[in-house]
Structure formats: C-alpha cells, structure tokens
Protein backbone atom coordinates (compact mmCIF):
# COMPACT_ATOMS: atom_id res chain seq x y z
CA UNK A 1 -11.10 -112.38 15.45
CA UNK A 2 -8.76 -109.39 15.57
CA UNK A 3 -9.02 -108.39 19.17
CA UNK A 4 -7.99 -111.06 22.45
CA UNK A 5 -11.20 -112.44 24.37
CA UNK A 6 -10.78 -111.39 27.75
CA UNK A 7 -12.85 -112.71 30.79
CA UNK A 8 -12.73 -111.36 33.67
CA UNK A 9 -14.62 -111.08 37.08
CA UNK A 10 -15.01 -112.21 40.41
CA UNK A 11 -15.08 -115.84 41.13
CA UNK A 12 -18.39 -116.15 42.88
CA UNK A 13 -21.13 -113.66 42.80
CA UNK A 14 -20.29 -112.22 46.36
CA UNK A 15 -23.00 -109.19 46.67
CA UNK A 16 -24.47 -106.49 44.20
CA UNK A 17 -21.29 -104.29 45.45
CA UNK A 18 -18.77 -106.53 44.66
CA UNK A 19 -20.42 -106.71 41.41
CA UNK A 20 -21.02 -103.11 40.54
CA UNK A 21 -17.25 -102.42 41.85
CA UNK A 22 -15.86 -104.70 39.27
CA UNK A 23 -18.49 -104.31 36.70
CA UNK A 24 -17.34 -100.77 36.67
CA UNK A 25 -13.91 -100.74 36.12
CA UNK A 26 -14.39 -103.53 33.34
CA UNK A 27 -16.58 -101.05 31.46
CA UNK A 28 -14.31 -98.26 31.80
CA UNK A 29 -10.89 -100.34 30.45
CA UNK A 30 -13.31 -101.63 27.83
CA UNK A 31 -13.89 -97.75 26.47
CA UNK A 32 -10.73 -96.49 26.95
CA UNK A 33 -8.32 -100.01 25.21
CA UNK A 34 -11.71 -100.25 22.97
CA UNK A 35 -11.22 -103.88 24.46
CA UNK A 36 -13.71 -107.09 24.29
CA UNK A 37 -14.02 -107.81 28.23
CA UNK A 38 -16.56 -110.65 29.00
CA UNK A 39 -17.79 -109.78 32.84
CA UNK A 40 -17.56 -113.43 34.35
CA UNK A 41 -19.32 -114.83 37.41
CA UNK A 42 -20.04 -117.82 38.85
CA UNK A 43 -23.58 -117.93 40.48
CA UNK A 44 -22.80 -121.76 42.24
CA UNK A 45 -19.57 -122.54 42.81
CA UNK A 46 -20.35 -126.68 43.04
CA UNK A 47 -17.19 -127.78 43.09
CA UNK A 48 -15.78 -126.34 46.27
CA UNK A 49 -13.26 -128.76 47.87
CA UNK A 50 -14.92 -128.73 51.51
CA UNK A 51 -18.98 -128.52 52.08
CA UNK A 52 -18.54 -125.59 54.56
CA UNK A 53 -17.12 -123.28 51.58
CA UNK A 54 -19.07 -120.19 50.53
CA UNK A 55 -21.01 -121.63 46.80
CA UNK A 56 -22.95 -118.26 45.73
CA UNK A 57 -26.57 -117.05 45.78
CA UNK A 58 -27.91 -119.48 43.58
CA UNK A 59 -29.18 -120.18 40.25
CA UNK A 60 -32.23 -117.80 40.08
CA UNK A 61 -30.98 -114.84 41.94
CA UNK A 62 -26.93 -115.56 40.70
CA UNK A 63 -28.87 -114.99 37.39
CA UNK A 64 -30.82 -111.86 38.36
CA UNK A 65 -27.68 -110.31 39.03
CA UNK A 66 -25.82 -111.24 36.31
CA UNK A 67 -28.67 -109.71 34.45
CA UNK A 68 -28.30 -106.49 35.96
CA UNK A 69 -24.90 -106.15 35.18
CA UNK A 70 -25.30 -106.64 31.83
CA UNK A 71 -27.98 -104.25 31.55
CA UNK A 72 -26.26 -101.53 33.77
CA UNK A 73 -23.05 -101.89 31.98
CA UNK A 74 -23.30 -102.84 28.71
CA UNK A 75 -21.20 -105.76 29.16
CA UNK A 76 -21.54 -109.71 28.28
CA UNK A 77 -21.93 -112.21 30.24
CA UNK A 78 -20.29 -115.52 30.88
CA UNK A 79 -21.33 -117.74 33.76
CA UNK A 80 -20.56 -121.78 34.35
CA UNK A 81 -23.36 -124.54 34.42
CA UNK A 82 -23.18 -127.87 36.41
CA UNK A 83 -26.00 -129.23 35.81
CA UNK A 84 -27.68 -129.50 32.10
CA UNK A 85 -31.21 -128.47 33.16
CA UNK A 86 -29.33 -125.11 33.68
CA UNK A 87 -28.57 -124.33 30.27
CA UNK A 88 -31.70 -123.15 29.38
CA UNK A 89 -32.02 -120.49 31.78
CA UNK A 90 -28.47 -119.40 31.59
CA UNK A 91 -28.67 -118.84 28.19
CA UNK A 92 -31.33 -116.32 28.74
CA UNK A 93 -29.27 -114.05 30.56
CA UNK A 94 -25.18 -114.95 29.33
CA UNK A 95 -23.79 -114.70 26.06
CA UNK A 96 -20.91 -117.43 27.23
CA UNK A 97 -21.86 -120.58 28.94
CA UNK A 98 -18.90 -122.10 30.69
CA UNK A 99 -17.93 -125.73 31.05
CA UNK A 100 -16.05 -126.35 34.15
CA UNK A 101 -12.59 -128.50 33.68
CA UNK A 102 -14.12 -130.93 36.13
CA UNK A 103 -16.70 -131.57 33.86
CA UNK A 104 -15.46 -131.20 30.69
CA UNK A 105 -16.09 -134.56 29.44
CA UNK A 106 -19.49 -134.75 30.60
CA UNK A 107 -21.48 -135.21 27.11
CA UNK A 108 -24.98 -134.89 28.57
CA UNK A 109 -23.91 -131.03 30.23
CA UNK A 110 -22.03 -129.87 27.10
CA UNK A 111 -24.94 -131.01 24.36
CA UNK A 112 -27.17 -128.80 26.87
CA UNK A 113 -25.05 -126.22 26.91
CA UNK A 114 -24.60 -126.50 22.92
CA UNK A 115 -28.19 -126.81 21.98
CA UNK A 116 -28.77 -123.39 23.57
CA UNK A 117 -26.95 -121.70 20.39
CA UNK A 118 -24.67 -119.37 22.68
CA UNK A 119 -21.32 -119.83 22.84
CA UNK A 120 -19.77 -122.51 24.64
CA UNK A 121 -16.50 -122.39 26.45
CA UNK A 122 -14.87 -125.80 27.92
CA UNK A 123 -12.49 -125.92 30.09
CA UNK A 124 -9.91 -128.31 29.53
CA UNK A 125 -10.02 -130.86 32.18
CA UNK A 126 -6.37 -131.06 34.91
CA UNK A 127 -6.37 -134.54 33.62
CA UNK A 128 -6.60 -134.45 30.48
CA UNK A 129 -3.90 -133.29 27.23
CA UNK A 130 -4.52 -130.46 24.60
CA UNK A 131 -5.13 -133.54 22.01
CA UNK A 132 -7.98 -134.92 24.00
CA UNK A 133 -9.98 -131.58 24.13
CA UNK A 134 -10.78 -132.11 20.07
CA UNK A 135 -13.59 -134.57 21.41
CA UNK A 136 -15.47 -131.92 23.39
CA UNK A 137 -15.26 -129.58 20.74
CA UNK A 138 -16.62 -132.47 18.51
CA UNK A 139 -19.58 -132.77 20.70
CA UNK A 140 -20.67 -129.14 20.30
CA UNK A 141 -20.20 -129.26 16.62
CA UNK A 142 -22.40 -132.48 16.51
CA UNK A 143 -25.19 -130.18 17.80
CA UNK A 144 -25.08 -127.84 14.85
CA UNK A 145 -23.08 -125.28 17.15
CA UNK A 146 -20.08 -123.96 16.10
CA UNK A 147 -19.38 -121.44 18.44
CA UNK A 148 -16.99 -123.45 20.61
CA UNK A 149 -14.30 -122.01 22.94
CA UNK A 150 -11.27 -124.04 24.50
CA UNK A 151 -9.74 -122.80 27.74
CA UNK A 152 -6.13 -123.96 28.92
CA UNK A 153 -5.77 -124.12 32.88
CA UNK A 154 -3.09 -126.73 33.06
CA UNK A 155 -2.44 -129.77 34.85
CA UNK A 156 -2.00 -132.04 38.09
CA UNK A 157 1.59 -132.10 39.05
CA UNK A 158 2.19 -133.80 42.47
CA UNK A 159 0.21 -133.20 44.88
CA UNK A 160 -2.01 -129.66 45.52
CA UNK A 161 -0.29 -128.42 42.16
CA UNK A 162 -0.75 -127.43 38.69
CA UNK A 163 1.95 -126.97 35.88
CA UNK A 164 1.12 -125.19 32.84
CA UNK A 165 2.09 -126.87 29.20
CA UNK A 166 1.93 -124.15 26.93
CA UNK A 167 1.72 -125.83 23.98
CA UNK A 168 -1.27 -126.75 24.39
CA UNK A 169 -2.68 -123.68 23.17
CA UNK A 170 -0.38 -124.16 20.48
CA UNK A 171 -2.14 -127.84 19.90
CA UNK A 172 -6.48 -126.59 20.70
CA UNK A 173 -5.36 -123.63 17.98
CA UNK A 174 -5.29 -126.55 15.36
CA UNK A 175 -9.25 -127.46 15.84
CA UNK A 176 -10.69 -124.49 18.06
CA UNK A 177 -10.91 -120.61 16.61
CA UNK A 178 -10.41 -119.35 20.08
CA UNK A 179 -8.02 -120.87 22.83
CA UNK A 180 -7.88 -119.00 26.27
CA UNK A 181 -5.52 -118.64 28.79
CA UNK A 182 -7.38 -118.92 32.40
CA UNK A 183 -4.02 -117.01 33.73
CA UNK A 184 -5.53 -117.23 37.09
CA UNK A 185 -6.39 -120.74 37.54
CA UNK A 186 -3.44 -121.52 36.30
CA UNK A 187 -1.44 -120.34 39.50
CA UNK A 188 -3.68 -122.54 41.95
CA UNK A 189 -2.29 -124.57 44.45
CA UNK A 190 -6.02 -127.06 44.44
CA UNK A 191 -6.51 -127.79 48.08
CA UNK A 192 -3.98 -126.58 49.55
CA UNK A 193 -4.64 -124.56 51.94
CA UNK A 194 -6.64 -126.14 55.38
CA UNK A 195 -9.48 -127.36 52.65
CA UNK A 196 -9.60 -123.89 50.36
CA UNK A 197 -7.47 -123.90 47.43
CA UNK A 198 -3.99 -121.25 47.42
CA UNK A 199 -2.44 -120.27 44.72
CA UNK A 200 0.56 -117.64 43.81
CA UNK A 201 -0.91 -114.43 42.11
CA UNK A 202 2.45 -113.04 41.17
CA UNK A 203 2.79 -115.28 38.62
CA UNK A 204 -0.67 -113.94 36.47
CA UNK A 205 0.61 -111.71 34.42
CA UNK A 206 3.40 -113.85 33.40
CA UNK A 207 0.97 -116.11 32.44
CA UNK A 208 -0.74 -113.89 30.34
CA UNK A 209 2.25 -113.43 28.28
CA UNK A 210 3.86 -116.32 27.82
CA UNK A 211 0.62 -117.84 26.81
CA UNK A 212 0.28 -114.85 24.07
CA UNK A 213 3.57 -116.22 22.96
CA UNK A 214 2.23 -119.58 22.18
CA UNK A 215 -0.71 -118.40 20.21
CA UNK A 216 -3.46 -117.99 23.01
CA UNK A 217 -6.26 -114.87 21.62
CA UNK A 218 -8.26 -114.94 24.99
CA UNK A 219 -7.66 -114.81 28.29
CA UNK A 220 -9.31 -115.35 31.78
CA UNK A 221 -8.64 -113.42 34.84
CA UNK A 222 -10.42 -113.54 38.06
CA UNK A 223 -10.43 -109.89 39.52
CA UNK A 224 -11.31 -108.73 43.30
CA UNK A 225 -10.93 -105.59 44.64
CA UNK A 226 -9.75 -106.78 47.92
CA UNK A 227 -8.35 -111.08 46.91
CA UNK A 228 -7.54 -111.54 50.26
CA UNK A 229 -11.34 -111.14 51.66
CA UNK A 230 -12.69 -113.13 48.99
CA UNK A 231 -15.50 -115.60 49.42
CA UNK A 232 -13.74 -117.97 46.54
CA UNK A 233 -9.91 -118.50 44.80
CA UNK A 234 -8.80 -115.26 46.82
CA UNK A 235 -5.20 -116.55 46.40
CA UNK A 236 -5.17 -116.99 42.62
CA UNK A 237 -7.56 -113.56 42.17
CA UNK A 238 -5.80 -110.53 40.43
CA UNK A 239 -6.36 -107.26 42.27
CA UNK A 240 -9.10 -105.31 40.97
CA UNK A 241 -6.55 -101.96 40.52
CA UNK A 242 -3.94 -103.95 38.58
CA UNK A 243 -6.16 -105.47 35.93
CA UNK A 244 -5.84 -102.36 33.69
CA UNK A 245 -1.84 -102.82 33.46
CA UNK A 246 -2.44 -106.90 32.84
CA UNK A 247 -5.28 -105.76 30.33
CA UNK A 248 -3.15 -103.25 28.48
CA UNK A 249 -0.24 -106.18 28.48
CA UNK A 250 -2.23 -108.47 26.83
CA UNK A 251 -3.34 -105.62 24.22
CA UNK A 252 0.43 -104.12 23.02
C-alpha cells in the first residue's frame, strides 16, 4: 500500500445534508491530493453512554443513505456493525465493515463480519494492549479473509480519559498490513460531559502525526461542518473546513 488509508466522516448519519456537505468536500480533497478517503458513517450509534442520546436513522435507511453517497460521489464506504445479523446487509452497500472497540473481542460479530469477504476493520478495544489485538486478526484469517484492518484509539486512564500508547501501532504493524490512527477518538474524554462524551479537538492533528511517526498508514477522522451542533462526539469532531490542511499533513 503506497498511499495512507484515510477515513473520514461524520459520526452518525445526521440528515442527507450533513451527508452531501461532507461527502462533497471528501471527493474534492480526494481529486485534488489524488488521496484514498473512505467516507465513514455510522447508521446506529449503539453504544451511546445515556439512552436519551441521538443513535441514527437506522439500519435500513442508515444504509440507503450510505448508498447514495457512494453512488453520488464515487466514494467507499465504511460503516460499523453491532450486531452479526448485520453483516450481511452492510456488506451490500460498504466496502469497510467496522468493528467497534467495545466489541472487538466479540468472535460471533467479527466471523460475521469476516465471512462477508469485505474488509474488516477492528478497533482495538480501551482495555485491551497492541499484543492482544493479534487474536482478532486471527479470527478473520480463520475465515479465509485476509483483508483485516487494526485501528489504534488508545486507552482508559483514570477516570473519563484516554491516553494514547503509540507504540502500539508500532506493535499491530508486526501482524496487520494496515494499522490506523482513529486521531479523533483518541482525544475523547468518554463520559464526561453531563452523560455525552467531551473530548479536546486541538489535539487531532497532533495525533495524526505523531502516529505517522510510529509507523501508522491510515488514519480516522470524524469531520462536521459545524462539531459543536453535532448529534454525536461533537467535541472530538474535526471541523469540516480544516480537514484539507490535516489531510494534506498526513500526505507530505
């Protein structure tokens, strides 16, 4: 792989606007840096710390849009599953099917995801070292898939924090092709904010760059154009107008 993964998009799927807006400006960095940007979605967020928390439109019409992007834009799609009678349908419409760090040991999701024949990209779990991330990737290979992607997102610290242990990437490069940096996650604060999760977006780009350092050839950003109205990880969401600088970071 010569050129960085990069996935990008808005947390949730929001509304066909919020879409098109960031579907747009994707597709135009991706012609002008000749760039590999994966549009990323989530259409169920399921793992939202309080009930009462905006989760998306759902699996059919989440899809449905997702599907429209791709066709409008010419971009591909990667979208999370959490449950693995999902896999089948996501795989008609995204060429990336994401494993949540939640649920990144959960064999029964990830053989669903891997029997599909797309690309699967695990999230390593807050809990859990670089080391132990060789099992998951195990799990897809036992499938007869090896199109298996690791994503770094760091780890509990305290409480409501995450700390970032870059070599890691260093450590997933040793039995996964592609390690990415979710340079978004990363900066979360989990729960800490009255039940919604905060985070510190200045940091992002920094991210992105030390984590090129240690080896990383992908990268996740979640893009908004306006982070502070956003249904979902507002906090830890790049600006939609800055993601061309962050972009042509990664690329120099």
């Amino acid at each position: 792989m010569n050129r960085p993964v990069i996935i990008c998009g808005p947390c949730v799927i929001e509304d066909k606007s919020c879409l098109d807006e960031v579907a747009c400006e994707i597709a135009r960095i991706n012609e002008k840096y000749n760039a590999d940007i994966i549009f990323k979605s989530s259409f169920d967020k399921a793992n939202r710390t309080s009930a009462s928390s905006y989760r998306g439109p759902g699996l059919a019409k989440g899809l449905e849009m997702l599907a429209d992007v791709r066709e409008k834009w010419s971009l591909r799609i990667c979208t999370d599953i959490h449950e693995s009678p999902q896999a089948a349908a996501v795989a008609e419409v995204a060429d990336i099917i994401q494993i949540p760090a939640f649920l990144c040991r959960q064999t029964d999701l990830i053989y669903a995801a891997a029997d599909t024949g797309r690309i699967v990209n695990i999230k390593k779990g807050q809990q859990l070292s670089g080391d132990d991330m060789r099992y998951a990737v195990q799990k897809v290979k036992e499938r007869g898939n090896d199109k298996v992607w690791l994503t770094e997102r760091g780890n509990m610290f305290g409480y409501n924090n995450l700390v970032v242990d870059f070599r890691n990437i260093t450590l997933m490069r040793t039995f996964s092709d592609v390690v990415i940096m979710d340079c978004t996650h990363a900066v979360q604060r989990p729960g800490a904010a009255s039940g919604v999760s905060g985070g510190d977006r200045k940091y992002i780009r920094s991210m992105a760059l030390a984590a090129k350092a240690f080896g990383a050839n992908g990268f996740f950003l979640e893009v908004h154009p306006n982070p502070d109205k956003a249904l979902s990880d507002g906090p830890n969401s790049l600006p939609l107008k800055e993601l061309e600088e962050v972009v042509a970071s990664i690329l120099k």
